[in-house]
C-alpha atoms as a PDB file:
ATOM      1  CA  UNK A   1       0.169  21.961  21.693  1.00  0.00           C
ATOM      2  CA  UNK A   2       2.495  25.075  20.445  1.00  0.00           C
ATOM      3  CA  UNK A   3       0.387  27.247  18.534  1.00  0.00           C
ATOM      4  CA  UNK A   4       3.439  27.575  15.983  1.00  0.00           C
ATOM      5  CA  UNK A   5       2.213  26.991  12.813  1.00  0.00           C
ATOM      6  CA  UNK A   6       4.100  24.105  10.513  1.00  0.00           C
ATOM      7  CA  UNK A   7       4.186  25.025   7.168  1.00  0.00           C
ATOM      8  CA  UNK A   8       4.309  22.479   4.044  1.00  0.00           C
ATOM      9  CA  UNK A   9       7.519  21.363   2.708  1.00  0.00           C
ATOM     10  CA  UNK A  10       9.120  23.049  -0.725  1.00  0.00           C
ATOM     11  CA  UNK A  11       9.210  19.463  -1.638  1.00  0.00           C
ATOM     12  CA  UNK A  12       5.836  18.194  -1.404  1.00  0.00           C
ATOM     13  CA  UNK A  13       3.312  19.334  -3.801  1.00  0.00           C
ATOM     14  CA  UNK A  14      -0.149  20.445  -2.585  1.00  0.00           C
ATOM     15  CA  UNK A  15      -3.037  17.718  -2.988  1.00  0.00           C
ATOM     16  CA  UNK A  16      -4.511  19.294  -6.055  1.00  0.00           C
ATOM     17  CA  UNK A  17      -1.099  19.400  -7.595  1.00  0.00           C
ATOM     18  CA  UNK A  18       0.391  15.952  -6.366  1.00  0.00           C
ATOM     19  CA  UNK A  19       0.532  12.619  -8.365  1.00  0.00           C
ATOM     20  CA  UNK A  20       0.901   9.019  -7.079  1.00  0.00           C
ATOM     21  CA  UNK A  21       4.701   9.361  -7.067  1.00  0.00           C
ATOM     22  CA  UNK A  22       4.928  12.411  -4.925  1.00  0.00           C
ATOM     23  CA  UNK A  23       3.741  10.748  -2.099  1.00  0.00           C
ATOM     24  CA  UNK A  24       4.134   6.763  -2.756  1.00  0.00           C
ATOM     25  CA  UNK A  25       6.909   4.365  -0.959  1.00  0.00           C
ATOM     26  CA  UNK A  26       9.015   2.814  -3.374  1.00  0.00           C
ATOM     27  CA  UNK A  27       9.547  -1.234  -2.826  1.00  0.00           C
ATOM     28  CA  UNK A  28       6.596  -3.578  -2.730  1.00  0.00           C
ATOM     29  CA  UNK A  29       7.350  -6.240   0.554  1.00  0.00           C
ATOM     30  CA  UNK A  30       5.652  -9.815  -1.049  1.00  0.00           C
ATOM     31  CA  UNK A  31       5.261 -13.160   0.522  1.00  0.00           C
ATOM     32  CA  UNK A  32       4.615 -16.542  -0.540  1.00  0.00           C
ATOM     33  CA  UNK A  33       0.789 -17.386  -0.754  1.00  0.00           C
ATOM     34  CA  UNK A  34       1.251 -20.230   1.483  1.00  0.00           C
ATOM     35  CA  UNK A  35       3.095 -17.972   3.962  1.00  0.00           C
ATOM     36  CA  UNK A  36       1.642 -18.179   7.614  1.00  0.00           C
ATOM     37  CA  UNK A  37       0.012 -15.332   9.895  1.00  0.00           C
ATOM     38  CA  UNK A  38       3.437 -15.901  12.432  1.00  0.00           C
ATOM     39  CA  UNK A  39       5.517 -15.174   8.779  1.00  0.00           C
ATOM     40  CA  UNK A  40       3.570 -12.356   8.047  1.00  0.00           C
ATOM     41  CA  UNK A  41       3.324 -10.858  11.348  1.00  0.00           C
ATOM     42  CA  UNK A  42       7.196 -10.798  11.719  1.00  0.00           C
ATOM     43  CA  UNK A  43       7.600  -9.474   8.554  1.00  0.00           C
ATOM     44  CA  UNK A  44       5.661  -6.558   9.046  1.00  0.00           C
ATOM     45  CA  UNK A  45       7.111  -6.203  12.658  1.00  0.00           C
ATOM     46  CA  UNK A  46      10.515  -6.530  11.255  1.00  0.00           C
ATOM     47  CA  UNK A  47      10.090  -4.262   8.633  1.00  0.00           C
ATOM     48  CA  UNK A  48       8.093  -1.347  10.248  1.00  0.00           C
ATOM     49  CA  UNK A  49       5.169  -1.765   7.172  1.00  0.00           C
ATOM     50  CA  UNK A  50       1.312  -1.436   7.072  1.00  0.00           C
ATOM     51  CA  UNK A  51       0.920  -3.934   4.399  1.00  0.00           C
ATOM     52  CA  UNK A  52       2.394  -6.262   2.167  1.00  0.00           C
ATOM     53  CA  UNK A  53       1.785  -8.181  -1.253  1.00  0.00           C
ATOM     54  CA  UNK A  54       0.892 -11.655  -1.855  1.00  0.00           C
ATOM     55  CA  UNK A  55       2.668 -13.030  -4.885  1.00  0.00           C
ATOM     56  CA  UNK A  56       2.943 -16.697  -6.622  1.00  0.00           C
ATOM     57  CA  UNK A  57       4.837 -17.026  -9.982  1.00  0.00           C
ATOM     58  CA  UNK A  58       3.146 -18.212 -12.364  1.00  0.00           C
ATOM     59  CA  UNK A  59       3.524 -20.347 -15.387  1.00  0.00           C
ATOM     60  CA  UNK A  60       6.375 -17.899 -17.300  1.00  0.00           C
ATOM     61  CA  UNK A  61       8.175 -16.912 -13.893  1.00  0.00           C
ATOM     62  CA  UNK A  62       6.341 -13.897 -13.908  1.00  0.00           C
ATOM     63  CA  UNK A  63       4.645 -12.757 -10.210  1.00  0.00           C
ATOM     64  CA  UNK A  64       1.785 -11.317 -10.366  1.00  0.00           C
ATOM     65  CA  UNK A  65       0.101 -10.315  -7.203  1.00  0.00           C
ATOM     66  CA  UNK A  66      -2.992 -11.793  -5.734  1.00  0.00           C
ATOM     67  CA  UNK A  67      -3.547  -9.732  -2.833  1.00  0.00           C
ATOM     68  CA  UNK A  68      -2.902  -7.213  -0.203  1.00  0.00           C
ATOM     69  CA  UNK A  69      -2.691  -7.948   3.222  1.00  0.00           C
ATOM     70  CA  UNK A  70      -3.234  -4.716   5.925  1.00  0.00           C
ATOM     71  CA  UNK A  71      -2.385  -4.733   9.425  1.00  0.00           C
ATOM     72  CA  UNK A  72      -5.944  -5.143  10.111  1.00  0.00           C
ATOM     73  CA  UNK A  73      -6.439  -8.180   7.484  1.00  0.00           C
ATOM     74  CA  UNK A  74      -3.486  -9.350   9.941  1.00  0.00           C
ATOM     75  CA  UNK A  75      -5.009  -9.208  12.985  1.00  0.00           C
ATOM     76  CA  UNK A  76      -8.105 -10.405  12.282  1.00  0.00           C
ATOM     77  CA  UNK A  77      -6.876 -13.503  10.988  1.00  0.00           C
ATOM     78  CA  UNK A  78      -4.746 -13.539  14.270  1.00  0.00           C
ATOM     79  CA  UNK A  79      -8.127 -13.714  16.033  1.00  0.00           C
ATOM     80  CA  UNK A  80     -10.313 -15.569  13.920  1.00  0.00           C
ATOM     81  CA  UNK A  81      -8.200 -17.968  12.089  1.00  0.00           C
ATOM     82  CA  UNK A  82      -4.235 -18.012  12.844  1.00  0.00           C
ATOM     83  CA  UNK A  83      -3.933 -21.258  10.795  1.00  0.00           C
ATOM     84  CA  UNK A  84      -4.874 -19.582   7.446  1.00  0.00           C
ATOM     85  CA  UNK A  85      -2.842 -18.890   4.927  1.00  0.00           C
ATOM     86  CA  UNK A  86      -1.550 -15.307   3.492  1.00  0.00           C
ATOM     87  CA  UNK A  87      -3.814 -16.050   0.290  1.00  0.00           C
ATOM     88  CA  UNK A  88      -6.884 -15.939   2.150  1.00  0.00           C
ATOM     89  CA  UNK A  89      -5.991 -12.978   4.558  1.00  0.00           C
ATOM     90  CA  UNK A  90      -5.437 -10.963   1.884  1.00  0.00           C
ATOM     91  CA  UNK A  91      -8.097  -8.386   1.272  1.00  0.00           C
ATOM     92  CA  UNK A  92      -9.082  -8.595  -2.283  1.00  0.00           C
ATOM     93  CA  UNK A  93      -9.518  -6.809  -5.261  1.00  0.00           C
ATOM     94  CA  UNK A  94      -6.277  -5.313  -5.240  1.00  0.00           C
ATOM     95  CA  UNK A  95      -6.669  -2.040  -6.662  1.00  0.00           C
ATOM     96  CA  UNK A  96      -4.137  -0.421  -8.533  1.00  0.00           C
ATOM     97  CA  UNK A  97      -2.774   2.850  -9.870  1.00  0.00           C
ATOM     98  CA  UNK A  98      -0.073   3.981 -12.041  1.00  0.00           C
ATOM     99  CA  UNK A  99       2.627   6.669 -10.419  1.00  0.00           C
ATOM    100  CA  UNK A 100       1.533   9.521 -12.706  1.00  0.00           C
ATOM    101  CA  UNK A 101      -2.258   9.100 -11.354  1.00  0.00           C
ATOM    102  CA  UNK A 102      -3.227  11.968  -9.879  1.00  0.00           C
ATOM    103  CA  UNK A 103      -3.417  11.908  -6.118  1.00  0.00           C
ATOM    104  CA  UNK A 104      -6.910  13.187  -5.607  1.00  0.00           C
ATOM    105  CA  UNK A 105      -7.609  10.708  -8.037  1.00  0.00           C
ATOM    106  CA  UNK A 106      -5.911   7.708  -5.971  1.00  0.00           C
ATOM    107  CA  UNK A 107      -7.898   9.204  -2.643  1.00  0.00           C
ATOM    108  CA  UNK A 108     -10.777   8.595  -4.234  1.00  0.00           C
ATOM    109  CA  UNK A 109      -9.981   5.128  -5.170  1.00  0.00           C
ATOM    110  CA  UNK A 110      -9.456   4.505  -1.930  1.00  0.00           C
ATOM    111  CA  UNK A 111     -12.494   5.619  -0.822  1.00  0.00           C
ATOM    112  CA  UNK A 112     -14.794   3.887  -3.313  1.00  0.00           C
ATOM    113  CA  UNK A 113     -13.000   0.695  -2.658  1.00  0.00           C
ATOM    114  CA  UNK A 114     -12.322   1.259   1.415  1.00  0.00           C
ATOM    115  CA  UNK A 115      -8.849   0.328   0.150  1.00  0.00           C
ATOM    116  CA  UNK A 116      -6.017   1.764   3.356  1.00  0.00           C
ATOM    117  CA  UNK A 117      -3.493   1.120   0.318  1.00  0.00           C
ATOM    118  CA  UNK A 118      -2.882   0.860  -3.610  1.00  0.00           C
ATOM    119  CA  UNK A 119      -0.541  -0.695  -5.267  1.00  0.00           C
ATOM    120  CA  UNK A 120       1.288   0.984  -7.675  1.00  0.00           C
ATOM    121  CA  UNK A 121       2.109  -0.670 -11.124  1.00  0.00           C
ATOM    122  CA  UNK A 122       4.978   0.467 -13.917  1.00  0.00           C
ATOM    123  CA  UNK A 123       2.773   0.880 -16.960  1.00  0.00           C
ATOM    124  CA  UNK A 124       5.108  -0.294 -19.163  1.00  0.00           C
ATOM    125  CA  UNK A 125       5.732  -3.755 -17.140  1.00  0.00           C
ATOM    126  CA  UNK A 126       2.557  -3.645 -15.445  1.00  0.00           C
ATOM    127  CA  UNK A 127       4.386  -4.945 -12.485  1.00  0.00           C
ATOM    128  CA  UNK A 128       3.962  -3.895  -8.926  1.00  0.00           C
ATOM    129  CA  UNK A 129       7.010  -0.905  -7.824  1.00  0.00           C
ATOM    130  CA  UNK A 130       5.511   0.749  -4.806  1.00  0.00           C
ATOM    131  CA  UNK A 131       2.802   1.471  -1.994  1.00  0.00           C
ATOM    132  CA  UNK A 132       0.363   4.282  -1.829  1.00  0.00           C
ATOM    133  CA  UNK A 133      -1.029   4.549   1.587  1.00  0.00           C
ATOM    134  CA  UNK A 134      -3.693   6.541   3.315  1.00  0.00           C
ATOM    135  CA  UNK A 135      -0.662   7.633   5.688  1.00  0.00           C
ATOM    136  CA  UNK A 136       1.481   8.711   2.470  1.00  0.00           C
ATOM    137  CA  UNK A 137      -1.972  11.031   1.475  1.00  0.00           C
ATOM    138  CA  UNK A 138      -2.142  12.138   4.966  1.00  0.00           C
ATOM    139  CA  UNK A 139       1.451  13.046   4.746  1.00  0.00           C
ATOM    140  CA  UNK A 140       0.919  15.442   1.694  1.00  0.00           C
ATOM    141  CA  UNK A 141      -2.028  17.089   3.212  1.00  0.00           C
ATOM    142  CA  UNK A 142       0.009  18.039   6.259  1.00  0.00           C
ATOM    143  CA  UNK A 143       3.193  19.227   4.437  1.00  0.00           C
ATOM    144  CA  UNK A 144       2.212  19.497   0.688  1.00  0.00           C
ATOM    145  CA  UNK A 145       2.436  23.228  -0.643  1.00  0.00           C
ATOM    146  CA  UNK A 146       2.413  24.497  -4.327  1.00  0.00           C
END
């Protein structure tokens, strides 16, 4: 390993200065609640992503989201149960945070709720616009400078 030292990015604020949207991924990825672990697993291969949202419209059209489903929630239904459905792989509660949440803040969520990612939600919609992941937190701590 080169004993260079990499120093943060002029972009990137530090942890202790950082909010949800520094460090989030815009776009939420959703499937159908009926969608199968083959579906999901292609999706997520397809699409290079960690996680994606489980969704069902609801009376109004609206779709809220009923779950999260990891990599790991994927696999484990691969091995345990690969005829069950998207709605029960999801891990549940879904936690949530708004894009002006402090990041430190979010990292603890995380941590209280062993919770690899957080949805993000527009306050004014309360609708779903992004990922937080522990990657995402990872990537500020590595490159995030004040």
């Amino acid at each position: 390993m080169s004993t260079n030292r990499m120093h943060g990015s002029y972009l990137m604020p530090s942890l202790e200065h950082a909010t949800v949207s520094d460090a989030m991924h815009p776009g939420v990825m959703t499937c159908e609640p009926d969608a199968t672990v083959t579906e999901v697993a292609r999706m997520m291969a397809s699409h290079h992503i960690h996680c994606l949202a489980v969704t069902a419209a609801d009376q109004h059209g609206e779709s809220p989201t009923w779950g999260i489903i990891s990599d790991l929630d994927l696999i484990r239904a691969g091995v345990d149960a690969p005829d069950q459905a998207a709605s029960a792989m999801a891990s549940g509660p879904v936690v949530t945070v708004k894009p002006s949440t402090p990041l430190t803040d979010a990292a603890r969520l995380m941590l209280a709720h062993a919770a690899p990612h957080l949805l993000v939600i527009d306050p004014g919609k309360q609708r779903p616009i992004g990922i937080l992941s522990t990657l995402d937190i990872a990537g500020v701590l590595a490159w995030g400078e004040a």
